[in-house]
N, C-alpha and C. Protein backbone atom coordinates (compact mmCIF):
# COMPACT_ATOMS: atom_id res chain seq x y z
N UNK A 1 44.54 24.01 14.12
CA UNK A 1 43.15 23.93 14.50
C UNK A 1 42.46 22.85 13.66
N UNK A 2 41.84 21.69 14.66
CA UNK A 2 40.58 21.02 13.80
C UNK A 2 39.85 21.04 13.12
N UNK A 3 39.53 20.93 11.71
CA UNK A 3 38.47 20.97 11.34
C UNK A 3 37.78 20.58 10.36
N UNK A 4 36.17 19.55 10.55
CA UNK A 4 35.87 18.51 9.73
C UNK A 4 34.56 18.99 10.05
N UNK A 5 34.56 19.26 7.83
CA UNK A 5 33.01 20.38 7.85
C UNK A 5 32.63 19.20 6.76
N UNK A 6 31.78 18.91 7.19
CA UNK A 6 30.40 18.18 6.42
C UNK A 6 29.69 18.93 5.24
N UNK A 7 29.68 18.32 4.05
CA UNK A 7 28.45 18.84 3.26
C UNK A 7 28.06 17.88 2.59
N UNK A 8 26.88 18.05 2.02
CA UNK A 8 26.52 17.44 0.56
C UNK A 8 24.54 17.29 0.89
N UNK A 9 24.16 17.67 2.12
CA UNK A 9 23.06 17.27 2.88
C UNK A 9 22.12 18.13 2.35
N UNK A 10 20.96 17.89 2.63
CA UNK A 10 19.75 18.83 1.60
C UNK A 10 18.48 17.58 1.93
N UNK A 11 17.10 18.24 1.55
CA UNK A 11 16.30 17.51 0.99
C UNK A 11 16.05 16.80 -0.07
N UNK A 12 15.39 15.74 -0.14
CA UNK A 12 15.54 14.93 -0.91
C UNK A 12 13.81 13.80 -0.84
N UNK A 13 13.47 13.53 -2.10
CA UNK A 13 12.21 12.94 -1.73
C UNK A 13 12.97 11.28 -1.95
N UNK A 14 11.86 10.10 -1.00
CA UNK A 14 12.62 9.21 -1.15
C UNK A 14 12.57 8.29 -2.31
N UNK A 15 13.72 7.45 -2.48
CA UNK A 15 14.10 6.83 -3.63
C UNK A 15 15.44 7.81 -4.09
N UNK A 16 15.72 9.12 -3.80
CA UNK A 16 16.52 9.53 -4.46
C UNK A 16 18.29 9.65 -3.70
N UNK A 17 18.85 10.15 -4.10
CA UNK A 17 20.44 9.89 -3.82
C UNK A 17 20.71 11.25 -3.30
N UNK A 18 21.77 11.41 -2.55
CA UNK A 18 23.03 12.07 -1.81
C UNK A 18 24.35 12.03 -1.46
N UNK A 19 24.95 12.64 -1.68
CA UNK A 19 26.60 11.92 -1.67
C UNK A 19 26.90 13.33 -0.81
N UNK A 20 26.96 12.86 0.50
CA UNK A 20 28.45 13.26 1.39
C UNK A 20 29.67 13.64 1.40
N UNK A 21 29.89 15.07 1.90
CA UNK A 21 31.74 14.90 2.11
C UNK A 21 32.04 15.67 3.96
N UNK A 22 33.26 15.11 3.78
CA UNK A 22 33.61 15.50 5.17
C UNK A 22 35.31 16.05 4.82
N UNK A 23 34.80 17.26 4.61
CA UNK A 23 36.86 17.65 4.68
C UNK A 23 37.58 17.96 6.02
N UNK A 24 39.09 17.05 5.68
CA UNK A 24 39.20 17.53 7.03
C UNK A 24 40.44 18.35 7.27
N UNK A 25 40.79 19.05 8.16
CA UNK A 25 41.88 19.77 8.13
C UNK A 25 42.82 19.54 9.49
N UNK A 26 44.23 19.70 9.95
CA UNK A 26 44.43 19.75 11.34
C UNK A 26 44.31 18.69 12.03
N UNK A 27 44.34 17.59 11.21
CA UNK A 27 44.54 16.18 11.32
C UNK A 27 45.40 15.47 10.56
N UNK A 28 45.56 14.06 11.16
CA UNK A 28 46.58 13.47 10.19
C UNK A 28 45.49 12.40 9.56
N UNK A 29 45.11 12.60 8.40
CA UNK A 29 43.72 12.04 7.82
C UNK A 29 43.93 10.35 7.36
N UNK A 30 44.79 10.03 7.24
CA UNK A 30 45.75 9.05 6.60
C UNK A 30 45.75 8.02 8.07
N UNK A 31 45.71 8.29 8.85
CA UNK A 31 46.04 7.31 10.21
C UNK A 31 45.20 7.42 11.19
N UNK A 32 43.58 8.07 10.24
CA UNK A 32 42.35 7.74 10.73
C UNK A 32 41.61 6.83 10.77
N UNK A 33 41.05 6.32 11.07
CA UNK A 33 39.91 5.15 10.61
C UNK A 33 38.48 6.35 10.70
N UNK A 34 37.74 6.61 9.84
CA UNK A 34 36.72 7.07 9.89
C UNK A 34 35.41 7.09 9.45
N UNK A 35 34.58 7.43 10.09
CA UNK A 35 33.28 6.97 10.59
C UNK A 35 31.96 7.84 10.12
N UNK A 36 31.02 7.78 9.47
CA UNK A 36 29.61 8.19 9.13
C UNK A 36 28.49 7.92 10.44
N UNK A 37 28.37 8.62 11.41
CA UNK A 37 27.12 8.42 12.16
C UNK A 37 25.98 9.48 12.13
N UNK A 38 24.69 9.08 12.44
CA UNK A 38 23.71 9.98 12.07
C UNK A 38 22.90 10.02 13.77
N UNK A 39 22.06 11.23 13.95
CA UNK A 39 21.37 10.98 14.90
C UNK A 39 19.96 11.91 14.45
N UNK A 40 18.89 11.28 15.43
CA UNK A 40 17.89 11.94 15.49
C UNK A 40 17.43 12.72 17.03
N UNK A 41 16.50 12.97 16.88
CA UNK A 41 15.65 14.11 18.06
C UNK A 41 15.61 12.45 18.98
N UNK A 42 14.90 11.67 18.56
CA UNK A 42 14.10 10.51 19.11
C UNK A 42 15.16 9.47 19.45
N UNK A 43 16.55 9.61 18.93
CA UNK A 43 17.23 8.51 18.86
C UNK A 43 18.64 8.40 19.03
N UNK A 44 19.49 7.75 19.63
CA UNK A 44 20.75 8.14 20.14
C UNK A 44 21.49 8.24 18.67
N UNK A 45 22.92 8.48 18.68
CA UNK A 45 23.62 8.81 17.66
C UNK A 45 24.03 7.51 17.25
N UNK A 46 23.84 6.77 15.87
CA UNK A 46 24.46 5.71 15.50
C UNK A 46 25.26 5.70 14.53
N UNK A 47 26.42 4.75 14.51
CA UNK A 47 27.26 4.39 13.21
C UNK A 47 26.99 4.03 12.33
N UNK A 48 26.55 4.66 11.49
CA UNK A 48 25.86 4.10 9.87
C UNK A 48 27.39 3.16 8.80
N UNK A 49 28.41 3.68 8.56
CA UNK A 49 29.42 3.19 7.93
C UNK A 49 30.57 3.30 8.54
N UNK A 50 32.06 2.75 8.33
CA UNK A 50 32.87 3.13 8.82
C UNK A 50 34.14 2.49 7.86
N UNK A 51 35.29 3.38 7.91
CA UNK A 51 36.48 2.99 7.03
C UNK A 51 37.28 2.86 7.46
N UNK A 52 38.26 1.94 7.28
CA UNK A 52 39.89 1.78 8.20
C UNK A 52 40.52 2.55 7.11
N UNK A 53 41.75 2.60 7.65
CA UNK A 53 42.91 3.69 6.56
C UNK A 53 42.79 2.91 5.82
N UNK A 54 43.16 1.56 5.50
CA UNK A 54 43.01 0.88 4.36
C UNK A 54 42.17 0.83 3.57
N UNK A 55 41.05 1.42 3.74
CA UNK A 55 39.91 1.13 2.85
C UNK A 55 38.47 0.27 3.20
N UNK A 56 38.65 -0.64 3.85
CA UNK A 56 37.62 -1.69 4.30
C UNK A 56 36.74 -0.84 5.03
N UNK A 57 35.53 -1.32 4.09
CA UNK A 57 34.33 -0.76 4.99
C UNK A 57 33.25 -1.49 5.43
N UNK A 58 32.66 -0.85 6.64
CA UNK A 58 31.55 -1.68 7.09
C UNK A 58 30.47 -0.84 7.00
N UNK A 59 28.97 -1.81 7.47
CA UNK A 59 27.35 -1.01 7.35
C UNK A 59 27.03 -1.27 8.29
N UNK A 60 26.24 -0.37 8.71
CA UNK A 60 24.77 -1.24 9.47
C UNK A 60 23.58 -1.75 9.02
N UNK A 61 23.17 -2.73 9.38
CA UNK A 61 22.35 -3.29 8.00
C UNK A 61 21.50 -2.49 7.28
N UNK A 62 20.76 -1.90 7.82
CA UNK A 62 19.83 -0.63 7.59
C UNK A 62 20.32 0.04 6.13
N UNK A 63 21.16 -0.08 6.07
CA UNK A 63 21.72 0.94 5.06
C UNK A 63 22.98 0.32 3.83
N UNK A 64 23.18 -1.29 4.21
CA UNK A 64 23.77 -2.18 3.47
C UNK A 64 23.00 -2.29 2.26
N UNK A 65 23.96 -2.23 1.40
CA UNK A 65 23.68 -1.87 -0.38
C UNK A 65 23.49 -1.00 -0.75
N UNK A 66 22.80 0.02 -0.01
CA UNK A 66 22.15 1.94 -0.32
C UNK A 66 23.26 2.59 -0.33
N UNK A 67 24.11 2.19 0.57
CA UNK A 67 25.71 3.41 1.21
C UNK A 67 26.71 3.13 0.89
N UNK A 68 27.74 3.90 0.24
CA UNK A 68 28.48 3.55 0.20
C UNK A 68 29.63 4.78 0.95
N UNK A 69 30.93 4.29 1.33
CA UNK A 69 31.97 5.04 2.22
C UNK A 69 33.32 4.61 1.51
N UNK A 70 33.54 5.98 1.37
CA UNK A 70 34.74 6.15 0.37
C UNK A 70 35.85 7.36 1.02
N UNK A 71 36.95 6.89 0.70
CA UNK A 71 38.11 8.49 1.38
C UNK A 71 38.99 8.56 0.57
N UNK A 72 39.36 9.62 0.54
CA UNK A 72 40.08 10.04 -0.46
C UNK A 72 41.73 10.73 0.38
N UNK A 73 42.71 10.37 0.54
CA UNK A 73 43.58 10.72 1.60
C UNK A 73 44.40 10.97 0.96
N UNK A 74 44.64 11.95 -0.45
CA UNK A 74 44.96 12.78 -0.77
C UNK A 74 44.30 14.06 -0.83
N UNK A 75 42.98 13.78 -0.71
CA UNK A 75 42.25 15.49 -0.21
C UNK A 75 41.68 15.22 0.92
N UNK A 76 42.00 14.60 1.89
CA UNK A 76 41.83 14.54 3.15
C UNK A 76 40.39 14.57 3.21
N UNK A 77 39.66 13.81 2.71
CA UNK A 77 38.10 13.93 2.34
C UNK A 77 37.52 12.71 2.58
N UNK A 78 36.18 12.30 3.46
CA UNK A 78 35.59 11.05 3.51
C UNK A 78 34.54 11.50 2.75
N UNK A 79 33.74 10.81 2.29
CA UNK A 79 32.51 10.23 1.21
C UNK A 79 31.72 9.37 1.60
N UNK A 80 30.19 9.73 1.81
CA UNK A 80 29.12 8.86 2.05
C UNK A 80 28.19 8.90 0.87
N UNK A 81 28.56 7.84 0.06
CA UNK A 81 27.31 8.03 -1.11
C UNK A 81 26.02 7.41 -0.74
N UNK A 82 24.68 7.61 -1.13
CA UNK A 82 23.58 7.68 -0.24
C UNK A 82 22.75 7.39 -1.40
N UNK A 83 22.03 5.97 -1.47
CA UNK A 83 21.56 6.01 -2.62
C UNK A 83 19.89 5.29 -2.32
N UNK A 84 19.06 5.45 -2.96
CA UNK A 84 17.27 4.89 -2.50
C UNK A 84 17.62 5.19 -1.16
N UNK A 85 16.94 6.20 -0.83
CA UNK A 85 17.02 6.64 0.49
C UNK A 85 15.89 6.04 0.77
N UNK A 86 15.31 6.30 2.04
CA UNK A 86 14.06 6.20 2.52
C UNK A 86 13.86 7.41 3.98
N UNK A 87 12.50 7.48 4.10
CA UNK A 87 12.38 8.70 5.03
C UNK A 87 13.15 8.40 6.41
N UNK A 88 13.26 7.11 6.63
CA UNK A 88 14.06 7.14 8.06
C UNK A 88 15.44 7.13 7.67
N UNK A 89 15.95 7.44 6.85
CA UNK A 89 17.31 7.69 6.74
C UNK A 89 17.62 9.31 7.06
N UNK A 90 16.18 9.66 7.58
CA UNK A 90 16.15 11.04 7.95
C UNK A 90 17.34 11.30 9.18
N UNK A 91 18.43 12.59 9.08
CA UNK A 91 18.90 12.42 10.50
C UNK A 91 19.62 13.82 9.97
N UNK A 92 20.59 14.05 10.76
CA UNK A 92 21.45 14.90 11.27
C UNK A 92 22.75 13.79 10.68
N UNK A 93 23.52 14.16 9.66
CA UNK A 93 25.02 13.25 10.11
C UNK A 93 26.37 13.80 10.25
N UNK A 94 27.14 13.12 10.77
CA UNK A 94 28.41 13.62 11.22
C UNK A 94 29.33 12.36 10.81
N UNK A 95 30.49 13.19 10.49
CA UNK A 95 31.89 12.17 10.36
C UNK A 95 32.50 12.09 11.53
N UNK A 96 33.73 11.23 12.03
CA UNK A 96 34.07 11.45 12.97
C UNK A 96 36.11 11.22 12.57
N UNK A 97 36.73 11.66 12.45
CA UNK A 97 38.35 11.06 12.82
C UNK A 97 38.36 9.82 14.23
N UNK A 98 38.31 8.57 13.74
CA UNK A 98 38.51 7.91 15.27
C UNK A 98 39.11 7.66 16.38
N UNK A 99 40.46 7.15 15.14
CA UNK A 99 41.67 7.40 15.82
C UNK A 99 42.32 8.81 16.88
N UNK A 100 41.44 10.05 16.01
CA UNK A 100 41.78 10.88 17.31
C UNK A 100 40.77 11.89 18.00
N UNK A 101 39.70 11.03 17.48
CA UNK A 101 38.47 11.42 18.37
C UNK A 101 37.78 13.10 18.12
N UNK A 102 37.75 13.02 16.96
CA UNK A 102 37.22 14.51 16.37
C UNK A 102 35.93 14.51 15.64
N UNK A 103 34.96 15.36 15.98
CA UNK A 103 33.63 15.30 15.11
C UNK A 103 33.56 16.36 14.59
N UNK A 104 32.98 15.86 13.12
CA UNK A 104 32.36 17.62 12.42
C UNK A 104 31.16 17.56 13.47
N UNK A 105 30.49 19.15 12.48
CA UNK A 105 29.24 19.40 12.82
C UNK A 105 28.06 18.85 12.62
N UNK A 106 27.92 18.19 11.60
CA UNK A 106 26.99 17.22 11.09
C UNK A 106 26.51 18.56 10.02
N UNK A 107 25.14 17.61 8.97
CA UNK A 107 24.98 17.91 7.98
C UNK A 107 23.48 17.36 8.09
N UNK A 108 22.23 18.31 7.69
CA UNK A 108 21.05 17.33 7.71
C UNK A 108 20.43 16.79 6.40
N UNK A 109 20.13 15.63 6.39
CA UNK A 109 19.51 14.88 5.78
C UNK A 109 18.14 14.72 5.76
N UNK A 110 17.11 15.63 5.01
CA UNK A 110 15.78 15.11 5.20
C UNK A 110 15.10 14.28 4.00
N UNK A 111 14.72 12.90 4.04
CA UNK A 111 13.81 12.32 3.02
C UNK A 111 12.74 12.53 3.24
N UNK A 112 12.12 12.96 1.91
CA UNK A 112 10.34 13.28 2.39
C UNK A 112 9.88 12.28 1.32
N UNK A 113 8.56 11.68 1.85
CA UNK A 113 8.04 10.30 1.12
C UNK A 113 7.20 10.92 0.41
């Protein structure tokens, strides 16, 4: 059985930090490429970061220099470190396995200014 549970999410006033995890289980975590997307009420679901098995990561600008995306594929664990937030970094987020197309539940994120 699948399964990729999100935590690390909470309130937070902005300027301050959050660090992400996504454990995953019932996958082969190692021959994922995986993915940080967030969504809102108002706004479709977007890709905030993303990691190849190798390591290389990308941003969306929005969030280039603040984020960082890290995995750990000996504890089958992705990492979104989250740093000077700001209130629109407000969302709902979710990891995703890409390679085989699996989402957690997401985790919410609220910055209050």
């Amino acid at each position: 059985q699948v399964h990729l549970v999100e935590s690390g999410g909470g309130l937070v006033q902005a300027g301050g930090s959050l660090r992400l995890s996504c454990a995953a289980s019932g996958i082969i975590f190692s021959i994922n490429a995986m993915g940080w997307y967030r969504q809102t009420p108002e706004k479709q679901r977007e890709r905030v970061a993303f990691i190849t098995t190798d390591g290389t990561a990308t941003y969306i600008d929005s969030v280039k220099g603040r984020f960082t995306v890290s995995r750990d594929n000996a504890k089958n664990t992705l990492y979104l470190q989250m740093n000077s937030l700001k209130p629109e970094d407000t969302a709902t987020y979710y990891c995703r396995a890409i390679n085989q197309g699996y989402w957690g539940q997401g985790t919410q994120v609220t910055v209050s200014s």
